[in-house]
Protein backbone atom coordinates (compact mmCIF):
# COMPACT_ATOMS: atom_id res chain seq x y z
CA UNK A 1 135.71 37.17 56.23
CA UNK A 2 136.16 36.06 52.34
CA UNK A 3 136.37 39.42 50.80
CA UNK A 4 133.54 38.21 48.01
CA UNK A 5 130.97 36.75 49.91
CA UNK A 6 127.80 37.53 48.19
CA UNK A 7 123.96 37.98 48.48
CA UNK A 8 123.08 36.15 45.06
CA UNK A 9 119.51 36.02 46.02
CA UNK A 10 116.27 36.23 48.04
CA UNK A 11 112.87 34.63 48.40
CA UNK A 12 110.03 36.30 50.87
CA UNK A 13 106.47 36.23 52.28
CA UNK A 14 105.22 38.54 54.91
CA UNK A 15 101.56 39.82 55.15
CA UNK A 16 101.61 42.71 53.47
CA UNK A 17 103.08 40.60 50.28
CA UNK A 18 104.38 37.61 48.71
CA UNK A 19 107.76 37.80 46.37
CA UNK A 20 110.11 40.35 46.29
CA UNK A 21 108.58 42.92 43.67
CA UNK A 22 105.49 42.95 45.81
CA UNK A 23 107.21 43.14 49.61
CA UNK A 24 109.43 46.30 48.46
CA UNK A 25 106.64 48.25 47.02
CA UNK A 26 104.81 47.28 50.19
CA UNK A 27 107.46 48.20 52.37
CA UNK A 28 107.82 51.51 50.74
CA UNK A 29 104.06 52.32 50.82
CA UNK A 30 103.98 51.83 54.46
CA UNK A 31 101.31 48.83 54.32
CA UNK A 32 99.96 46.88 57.49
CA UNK A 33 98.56 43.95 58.12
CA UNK A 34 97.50 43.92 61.47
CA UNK A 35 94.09 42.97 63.07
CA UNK A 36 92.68 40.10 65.63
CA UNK A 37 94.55 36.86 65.20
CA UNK A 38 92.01 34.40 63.06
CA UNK A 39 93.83 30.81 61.93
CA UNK A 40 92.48 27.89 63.69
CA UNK A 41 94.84 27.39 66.71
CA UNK A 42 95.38 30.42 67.96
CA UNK A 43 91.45 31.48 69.57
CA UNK A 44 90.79 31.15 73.12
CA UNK A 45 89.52 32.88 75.89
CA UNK A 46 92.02 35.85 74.79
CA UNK A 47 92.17 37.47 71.80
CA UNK A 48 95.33 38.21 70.20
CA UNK A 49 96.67 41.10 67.42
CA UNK A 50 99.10 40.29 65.09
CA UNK A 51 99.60 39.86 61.13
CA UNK A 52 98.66 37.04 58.65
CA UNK A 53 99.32 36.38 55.52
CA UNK A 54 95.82 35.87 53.82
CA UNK A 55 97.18 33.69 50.80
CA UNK A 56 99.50 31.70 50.45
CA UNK A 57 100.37 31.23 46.20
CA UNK A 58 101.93 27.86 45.87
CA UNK A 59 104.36 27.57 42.57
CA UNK A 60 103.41 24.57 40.51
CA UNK A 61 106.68 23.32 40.82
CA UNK A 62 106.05 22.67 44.96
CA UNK A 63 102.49 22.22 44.81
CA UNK A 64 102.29 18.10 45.26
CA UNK A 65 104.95 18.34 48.06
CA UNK A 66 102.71 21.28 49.84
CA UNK A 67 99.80 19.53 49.48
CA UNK A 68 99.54 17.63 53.25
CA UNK A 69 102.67 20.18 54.57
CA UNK A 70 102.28 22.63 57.24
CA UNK A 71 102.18 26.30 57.02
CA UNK A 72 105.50 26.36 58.09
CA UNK A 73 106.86 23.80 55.52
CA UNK A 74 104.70 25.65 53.09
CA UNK A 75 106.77 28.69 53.60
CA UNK A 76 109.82 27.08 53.34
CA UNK A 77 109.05 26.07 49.96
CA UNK A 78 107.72 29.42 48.59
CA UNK A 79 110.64 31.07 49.54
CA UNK A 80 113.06 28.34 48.47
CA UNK A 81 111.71 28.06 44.94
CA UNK A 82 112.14 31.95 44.45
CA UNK A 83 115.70 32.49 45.65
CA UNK A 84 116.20 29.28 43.48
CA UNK A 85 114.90 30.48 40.34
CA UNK A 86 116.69 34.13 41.23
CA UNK A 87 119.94 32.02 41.57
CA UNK A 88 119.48 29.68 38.70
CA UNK A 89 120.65 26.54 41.14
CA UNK A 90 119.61 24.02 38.50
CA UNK A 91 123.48 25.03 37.39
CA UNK A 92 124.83 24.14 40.49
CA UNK A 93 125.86 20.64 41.26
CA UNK A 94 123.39 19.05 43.65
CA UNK A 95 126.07 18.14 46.16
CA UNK A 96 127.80 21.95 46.17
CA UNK A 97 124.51 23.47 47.25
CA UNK A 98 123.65 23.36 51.27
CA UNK A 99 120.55 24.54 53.25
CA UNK A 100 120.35 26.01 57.03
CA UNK A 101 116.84 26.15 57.84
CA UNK A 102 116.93 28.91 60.64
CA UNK A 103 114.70 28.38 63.79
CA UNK A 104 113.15 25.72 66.26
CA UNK A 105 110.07 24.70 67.72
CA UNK A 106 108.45 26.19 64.26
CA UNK A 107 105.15 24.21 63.99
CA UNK A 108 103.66 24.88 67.48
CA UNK A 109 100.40 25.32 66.28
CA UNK A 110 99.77 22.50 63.35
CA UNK A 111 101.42 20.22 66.86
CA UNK A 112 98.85 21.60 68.76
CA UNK A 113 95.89 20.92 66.52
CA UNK A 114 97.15 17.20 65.64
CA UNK A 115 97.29 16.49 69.86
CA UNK A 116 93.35 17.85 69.80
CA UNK A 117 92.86 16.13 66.81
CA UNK A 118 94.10 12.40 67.62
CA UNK A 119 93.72 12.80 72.05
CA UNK A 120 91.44 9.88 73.36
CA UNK A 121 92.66 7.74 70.35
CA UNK A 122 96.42 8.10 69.78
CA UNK A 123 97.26 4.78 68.43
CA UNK A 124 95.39 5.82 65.06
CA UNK A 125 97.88 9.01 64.41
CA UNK A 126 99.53 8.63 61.02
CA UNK A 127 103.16 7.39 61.22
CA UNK A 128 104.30 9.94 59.59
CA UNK A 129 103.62 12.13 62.50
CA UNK A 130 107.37 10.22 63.68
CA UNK A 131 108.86 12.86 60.36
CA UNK A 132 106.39 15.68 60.58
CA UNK A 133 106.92 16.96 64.22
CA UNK A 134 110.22 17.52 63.60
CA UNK A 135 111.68 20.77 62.24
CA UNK A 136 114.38 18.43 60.39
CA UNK A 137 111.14 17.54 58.00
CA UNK A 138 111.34 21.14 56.55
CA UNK A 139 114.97 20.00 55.64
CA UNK A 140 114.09 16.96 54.23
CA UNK A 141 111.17 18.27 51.95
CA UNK A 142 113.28 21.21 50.77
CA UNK A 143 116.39 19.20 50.10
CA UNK A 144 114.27 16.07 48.24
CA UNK A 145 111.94 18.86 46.41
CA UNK A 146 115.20 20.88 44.84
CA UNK A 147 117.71 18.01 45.13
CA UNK A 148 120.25 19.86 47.50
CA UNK A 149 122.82 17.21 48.46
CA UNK A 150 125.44 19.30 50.01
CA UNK A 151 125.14 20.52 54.00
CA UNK A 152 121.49 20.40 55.60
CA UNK A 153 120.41 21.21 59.33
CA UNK A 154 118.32 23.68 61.44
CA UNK A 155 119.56 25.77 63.59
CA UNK A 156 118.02 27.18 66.46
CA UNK A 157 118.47 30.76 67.87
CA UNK A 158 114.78 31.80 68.88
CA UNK A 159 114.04 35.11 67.34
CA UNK A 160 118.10 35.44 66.32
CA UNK A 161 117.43 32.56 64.06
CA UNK A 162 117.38 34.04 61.14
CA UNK A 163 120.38 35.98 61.06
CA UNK A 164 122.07 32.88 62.67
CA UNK A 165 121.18 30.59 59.99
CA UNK A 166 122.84 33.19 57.52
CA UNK A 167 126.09 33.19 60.10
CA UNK A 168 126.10 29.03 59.32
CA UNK A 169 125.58 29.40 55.75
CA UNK A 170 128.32 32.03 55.49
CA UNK A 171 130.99 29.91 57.50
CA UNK A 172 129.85 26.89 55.23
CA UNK A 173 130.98 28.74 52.04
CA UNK A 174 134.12 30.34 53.18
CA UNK A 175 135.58 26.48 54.21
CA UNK A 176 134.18 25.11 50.55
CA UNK A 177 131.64 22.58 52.34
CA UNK A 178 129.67 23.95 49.63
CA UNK A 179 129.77 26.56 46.60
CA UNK A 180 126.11 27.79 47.35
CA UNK A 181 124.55 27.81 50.40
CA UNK A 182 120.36 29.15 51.69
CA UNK A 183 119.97 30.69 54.70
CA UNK A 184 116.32 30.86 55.45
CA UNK A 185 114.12 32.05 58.33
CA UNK A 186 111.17 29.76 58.78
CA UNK A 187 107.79 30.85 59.55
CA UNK A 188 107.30 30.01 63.68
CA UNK A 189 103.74 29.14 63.66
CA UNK A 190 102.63 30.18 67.40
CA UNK A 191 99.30 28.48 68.55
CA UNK A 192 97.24 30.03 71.58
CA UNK A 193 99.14 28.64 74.49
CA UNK A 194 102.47 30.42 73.12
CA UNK A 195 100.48 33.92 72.32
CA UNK A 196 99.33 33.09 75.45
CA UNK A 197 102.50 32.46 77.42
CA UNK A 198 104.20 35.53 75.46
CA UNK A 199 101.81 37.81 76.74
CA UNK A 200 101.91 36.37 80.76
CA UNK A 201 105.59 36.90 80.07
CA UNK A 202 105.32 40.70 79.10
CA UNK A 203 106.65 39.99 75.80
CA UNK A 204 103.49 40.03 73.49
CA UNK A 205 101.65 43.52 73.28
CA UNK A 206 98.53 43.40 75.17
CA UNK A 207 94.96 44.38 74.09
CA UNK A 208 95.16 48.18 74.66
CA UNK A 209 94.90 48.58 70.90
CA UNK A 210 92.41 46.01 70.42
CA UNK A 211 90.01 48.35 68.55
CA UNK A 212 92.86 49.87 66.60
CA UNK A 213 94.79 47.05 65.30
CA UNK A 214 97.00 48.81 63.02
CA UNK A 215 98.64 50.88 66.37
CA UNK A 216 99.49 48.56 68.17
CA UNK A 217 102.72 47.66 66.65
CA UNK A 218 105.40 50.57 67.28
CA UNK A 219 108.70 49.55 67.90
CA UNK A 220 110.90 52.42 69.58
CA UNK A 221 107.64 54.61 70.50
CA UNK A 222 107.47 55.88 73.78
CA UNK A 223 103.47 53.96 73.52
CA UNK A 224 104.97 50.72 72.46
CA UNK A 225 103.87 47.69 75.15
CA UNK A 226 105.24 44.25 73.28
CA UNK A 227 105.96 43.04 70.19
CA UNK A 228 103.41 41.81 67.47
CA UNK A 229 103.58 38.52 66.12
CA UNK A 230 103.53 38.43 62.02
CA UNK A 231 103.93 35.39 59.99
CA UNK A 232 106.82 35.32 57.66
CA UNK A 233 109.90 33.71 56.29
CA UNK A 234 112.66 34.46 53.84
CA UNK A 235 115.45 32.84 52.04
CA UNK A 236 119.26 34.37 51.35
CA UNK A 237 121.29 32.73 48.61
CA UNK A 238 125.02 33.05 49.69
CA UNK A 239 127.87 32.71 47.31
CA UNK A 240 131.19 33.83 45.95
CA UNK A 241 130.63 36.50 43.66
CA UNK A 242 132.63 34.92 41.07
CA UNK A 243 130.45 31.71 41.27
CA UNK A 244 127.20 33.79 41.32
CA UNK A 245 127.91 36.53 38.15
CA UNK A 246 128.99 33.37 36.26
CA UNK A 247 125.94 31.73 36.24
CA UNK A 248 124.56 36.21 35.27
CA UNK A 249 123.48 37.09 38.53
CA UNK A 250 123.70 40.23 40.03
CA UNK A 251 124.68 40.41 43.66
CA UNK A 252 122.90 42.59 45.93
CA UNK A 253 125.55 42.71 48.37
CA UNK A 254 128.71 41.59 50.00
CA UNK A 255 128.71 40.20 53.78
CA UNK A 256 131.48 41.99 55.07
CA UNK A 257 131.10 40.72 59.04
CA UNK A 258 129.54 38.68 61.45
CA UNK A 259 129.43 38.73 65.36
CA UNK A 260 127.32 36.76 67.43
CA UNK A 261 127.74 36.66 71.57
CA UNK A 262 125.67 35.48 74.54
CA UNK A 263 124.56 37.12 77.14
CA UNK A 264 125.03 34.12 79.29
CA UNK A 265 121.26 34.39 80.49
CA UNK A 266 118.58 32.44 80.29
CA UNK A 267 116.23 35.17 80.83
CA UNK A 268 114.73 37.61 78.22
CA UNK A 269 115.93 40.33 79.43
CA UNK A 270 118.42 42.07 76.72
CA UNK A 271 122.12 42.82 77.89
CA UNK A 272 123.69 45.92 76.73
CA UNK A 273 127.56 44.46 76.97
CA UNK A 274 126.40 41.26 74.48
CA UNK A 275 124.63 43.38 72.06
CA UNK A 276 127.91 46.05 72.03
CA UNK A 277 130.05 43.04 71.44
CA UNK A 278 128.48 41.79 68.55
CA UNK A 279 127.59 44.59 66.73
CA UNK A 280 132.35 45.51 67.48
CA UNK A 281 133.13 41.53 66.37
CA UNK A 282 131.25 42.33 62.97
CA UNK A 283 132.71 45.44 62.24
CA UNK A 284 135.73 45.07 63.45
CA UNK A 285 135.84 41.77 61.29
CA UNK A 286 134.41 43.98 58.22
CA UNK A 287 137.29 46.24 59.02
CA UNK A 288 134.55 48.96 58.79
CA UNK A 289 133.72 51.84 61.85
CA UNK A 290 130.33 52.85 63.46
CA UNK A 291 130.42 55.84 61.50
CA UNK A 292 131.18 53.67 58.11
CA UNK A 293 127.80 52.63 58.61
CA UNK A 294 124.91 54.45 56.70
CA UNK A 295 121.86 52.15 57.24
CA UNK A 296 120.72 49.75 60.20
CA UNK A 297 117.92 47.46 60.10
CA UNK A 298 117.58 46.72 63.62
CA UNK A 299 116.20 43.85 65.97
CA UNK A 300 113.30 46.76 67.02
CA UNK A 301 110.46 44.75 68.42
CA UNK A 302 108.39 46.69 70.78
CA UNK A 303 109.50 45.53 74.03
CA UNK A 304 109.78 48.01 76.57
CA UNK A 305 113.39 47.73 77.87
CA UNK A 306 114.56 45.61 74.92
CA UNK A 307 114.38 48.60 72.02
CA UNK A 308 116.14 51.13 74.63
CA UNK A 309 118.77 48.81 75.08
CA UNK A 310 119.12 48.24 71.77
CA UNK A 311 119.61 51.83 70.97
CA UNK A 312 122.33 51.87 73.78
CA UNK A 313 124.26 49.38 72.01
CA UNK A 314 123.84 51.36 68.94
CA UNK A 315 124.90 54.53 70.47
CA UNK A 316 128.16 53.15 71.94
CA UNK A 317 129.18 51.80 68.90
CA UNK A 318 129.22 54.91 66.86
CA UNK A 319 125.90 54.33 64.83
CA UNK A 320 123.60 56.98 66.19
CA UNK A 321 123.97 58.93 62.50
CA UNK A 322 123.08 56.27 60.58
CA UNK A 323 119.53 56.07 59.28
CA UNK A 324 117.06 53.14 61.00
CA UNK A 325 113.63 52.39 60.65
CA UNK A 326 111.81 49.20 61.83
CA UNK A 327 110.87 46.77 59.36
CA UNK A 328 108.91 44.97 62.01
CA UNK A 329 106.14 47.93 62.25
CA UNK A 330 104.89 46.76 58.94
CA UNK A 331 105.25 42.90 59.33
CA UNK A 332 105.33 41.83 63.00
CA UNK A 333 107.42 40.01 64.67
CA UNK A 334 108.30 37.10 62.02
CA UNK A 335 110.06 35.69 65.16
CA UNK A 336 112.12 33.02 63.87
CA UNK A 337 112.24 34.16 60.98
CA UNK A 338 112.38 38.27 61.88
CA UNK A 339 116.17 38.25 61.37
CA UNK A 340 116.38 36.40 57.62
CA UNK A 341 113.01 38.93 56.46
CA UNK A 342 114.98 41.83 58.08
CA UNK A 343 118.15 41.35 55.66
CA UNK A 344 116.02 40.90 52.37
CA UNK A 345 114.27 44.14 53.60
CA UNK A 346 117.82 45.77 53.67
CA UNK A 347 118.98 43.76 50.51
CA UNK A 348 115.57 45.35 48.66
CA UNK A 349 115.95 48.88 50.18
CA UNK A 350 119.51 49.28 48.56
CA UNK A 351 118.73 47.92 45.38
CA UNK A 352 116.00 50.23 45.51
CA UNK A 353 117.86 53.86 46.77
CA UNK A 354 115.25 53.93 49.14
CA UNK A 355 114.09 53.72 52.93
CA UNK A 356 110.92 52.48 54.19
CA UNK A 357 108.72 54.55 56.44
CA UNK A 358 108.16 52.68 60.32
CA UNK A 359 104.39 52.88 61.20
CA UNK A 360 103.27 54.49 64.42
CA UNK A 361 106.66 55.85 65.40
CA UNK A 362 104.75 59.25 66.95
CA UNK A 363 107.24 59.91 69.80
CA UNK A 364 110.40 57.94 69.42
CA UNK A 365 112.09 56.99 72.81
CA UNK A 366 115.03 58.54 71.39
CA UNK A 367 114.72 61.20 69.47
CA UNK A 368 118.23 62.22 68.46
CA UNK A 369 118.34 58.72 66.20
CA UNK A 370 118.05 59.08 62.52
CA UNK A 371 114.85 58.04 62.20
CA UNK A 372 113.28 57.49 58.83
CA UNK A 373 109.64 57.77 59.96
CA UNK A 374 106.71 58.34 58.33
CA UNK A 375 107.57 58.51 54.78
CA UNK A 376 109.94 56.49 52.57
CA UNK A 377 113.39 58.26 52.01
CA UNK A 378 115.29 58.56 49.60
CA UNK A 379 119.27 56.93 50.20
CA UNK A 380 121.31 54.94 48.61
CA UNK A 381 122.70 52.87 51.19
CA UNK A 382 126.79 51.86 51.54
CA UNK A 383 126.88 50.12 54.09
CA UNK A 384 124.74 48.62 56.46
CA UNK A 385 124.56 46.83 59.55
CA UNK A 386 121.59 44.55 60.47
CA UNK A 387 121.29 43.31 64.20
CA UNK A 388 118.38 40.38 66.07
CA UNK A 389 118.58 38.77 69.28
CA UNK A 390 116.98 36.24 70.80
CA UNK A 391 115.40 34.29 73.95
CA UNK A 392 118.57 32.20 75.64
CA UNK A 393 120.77 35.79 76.13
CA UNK A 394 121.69 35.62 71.58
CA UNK A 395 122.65 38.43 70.08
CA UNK A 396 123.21 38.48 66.22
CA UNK A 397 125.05 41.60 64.02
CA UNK A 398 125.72 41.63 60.90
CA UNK A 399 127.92 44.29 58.14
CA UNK A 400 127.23 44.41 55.13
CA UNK A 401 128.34 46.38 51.75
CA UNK A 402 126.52 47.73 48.73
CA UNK A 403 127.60 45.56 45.88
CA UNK A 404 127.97 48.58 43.84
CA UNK A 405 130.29 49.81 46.09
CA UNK A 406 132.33 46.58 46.46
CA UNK A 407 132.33 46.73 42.59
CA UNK A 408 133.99 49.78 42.32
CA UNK A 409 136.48 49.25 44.84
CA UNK A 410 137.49 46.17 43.01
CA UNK A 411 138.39 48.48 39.67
């Protein structure tokens, strides 16, 4: 790993808030966003709980190219434009900057509601339906919107996306593709049939709670039943440090590792062995220990095997005494984009010397974990490790270092 490569930056919207001043104070005071699924799409004969985000504020500077865009594209923009205007990119060379759009299959629902919209008379669908369906169209409109000229491309990791698109992004800046490179998580807009498929499958949390929205979402609680889908994305700005404090920006942190593994199964069930692998790779390549680690933001969904797995993993590597709590109790599962909202949650909490409370977490499965519960804590986190995996056996870990530490190392 470069020994300098830096967090320069960070765009976000969730549900509970758009922008980063808004989603940290949000985070901290515990707010929820969860009730019965309402955007056109996603009705049926079931009724699904999850987390929206109500409004959408489009910058001027995006608004023309948002105007016939997709939620998902939408995103994509809001997020860029702040982690651009956090990094000051306009001082970047067009061709030195890259994107990796993180995540596949993101527009499921807008698809589904063009197929209803045009079926009985296809031949009058717009051509540019040939540009739209594909996710490589959230490249394109990001790269011609901001004028990035340097490495583009999507990559796909299901609900490891996220973290993998910051894995891509990192790699791209350590062999100079690039001086600058995004990482960012785009919003997976699910339409019925896929709420409908992840709930056949086990995955999605079923209606138990459907008169109490705001329980049903309770990642590592003995009640929890599936995860809860919650619209999101985020953006990472990744950079030398010296490139970044010249331009007078402040780093947030230094990626110190990376390990990523399969589990070599197509199935959704999580292995133990992949996730212990990846979470050694990354700190062994951050040349850090389990017990280095003060803080972990991890992949915590819901799922009934997958969250005691999880905590295996986390057990065997050392990590039991950090502190965790479980960003996605506030937002939902951003899916595609869980793992990219996930790091700017952990980015925020240590600018901000403090821990977010995790909603609904009444009888953790295991209770000898360092849970930060229902209040915010106090802690000024060193180092941290943040961990997603994903459908197709993908596991995802990542180390990472207060920049204030790394700053007084360097003296």
């Amino acid at each position: 790993m470069s020994p300098d490569l830096v967090v320069s930056a960070l765009g976000v919207v969730s549900p509970i808030a758009q922008g980063k001043v808004g989603f940290i104070d949000a985070l901290l005071g515990g707010a929820h966003a969860f009730r019965t699924l309402s955007r056109e799409g996603r009705q049926g004969e079931e009724r699904f709980i999850g987390a929206e985000i109500a409004n959408l504020a489009i910058p001027a500077r995006v608004e023309s190219m948002c105007a016939r865009a997709s939620l998902s594209a939408q995103s994509a923009l809001v997020v860029l434009y702040e982690a651009w205007e956090e990094a000051r990119l306009t001082d970047v060379a067009p061709q030195r900057v890259g994107l990796v759009i993180g995540g596949s299959n993101l527009q499921q629902r807008e698809l589904a509601r063009v197929h209803e919209s045009y079926r009985g008379r296809a031949r009058f669908v717009r051509p540019t339906y040939a540009l739209s369906f594909m996710d490589t169209d959230l490249c394109g409109m990001c790269a011609q919107q901001f004028g990035i000229a340097g490495t583009v491309f999507t990559v796909g990791g299901a609900s490891a996306s996220g973290q993998l698109a910051i894995v891509h992004a990192a790699n791209a800046v350590m062999t100079r593709q690039v001086d600058v490179c995004i990482a960012l998580g785009g919003l997976m807009d699910l339409s019925y049939l896929e709420c409908h498929a992840f709930r056949a499958l086990g995955a999605m949390g079923s209606d138990r709670f459907a008169d109490a929205p705001e329980l049903a979402c309770r990642p590592f609680d003995a009640d929890r039943d599936g995860f809860i889908y919650g619209e999101s994305s985020a953006a990472i700005v990744l950079e030398r440090a010296a490139t970044a404090r010249a331009r007078g920006c402040e780093p947030y942190a230094v990626l110190k590792g990376m390990g990523v593994t399969s589990s070599a199964n197509r199935n959704p069930d999580p292995s133990l062995d992949a996730q212990v692998r990846a979470i050694t790779i990354a700190l062994e390549s951050s040349g850090s220990s389990g017990g280095g680690i003060d803080y972990v933001n991890p992949h915590g969904t819901g799922s009934a095997i997958g969250d005691e797995t999880e905590l295996r993993a986390l057990r065997a590597c050392g990590l039991n005494g950090a502190h965790i709590n479980a960003t996605k109790s506030l937002v939902g599962h951003g899916l595609t984009a869980a793992g990219a909202v996930e790091v700017v949650a952990t980015m925020l909490q240590m600018r901000a010397g403090k821990l977010h409370p995790s909603r609904n977490l009444d009888r953790p499965v295991d209770s000898d974990m360092n849970w930060v519960r229902n209040e915010p804590v106090d802690h000024s986190i060193m180092q941290a490790l943040t961990m997603s995996t994903g459908f197709g056996g993908i596991n995802t870990a990542l180390c990472w270092q207060a920049w204030s530490l790394a700053a007084a190392e360097a003296i």
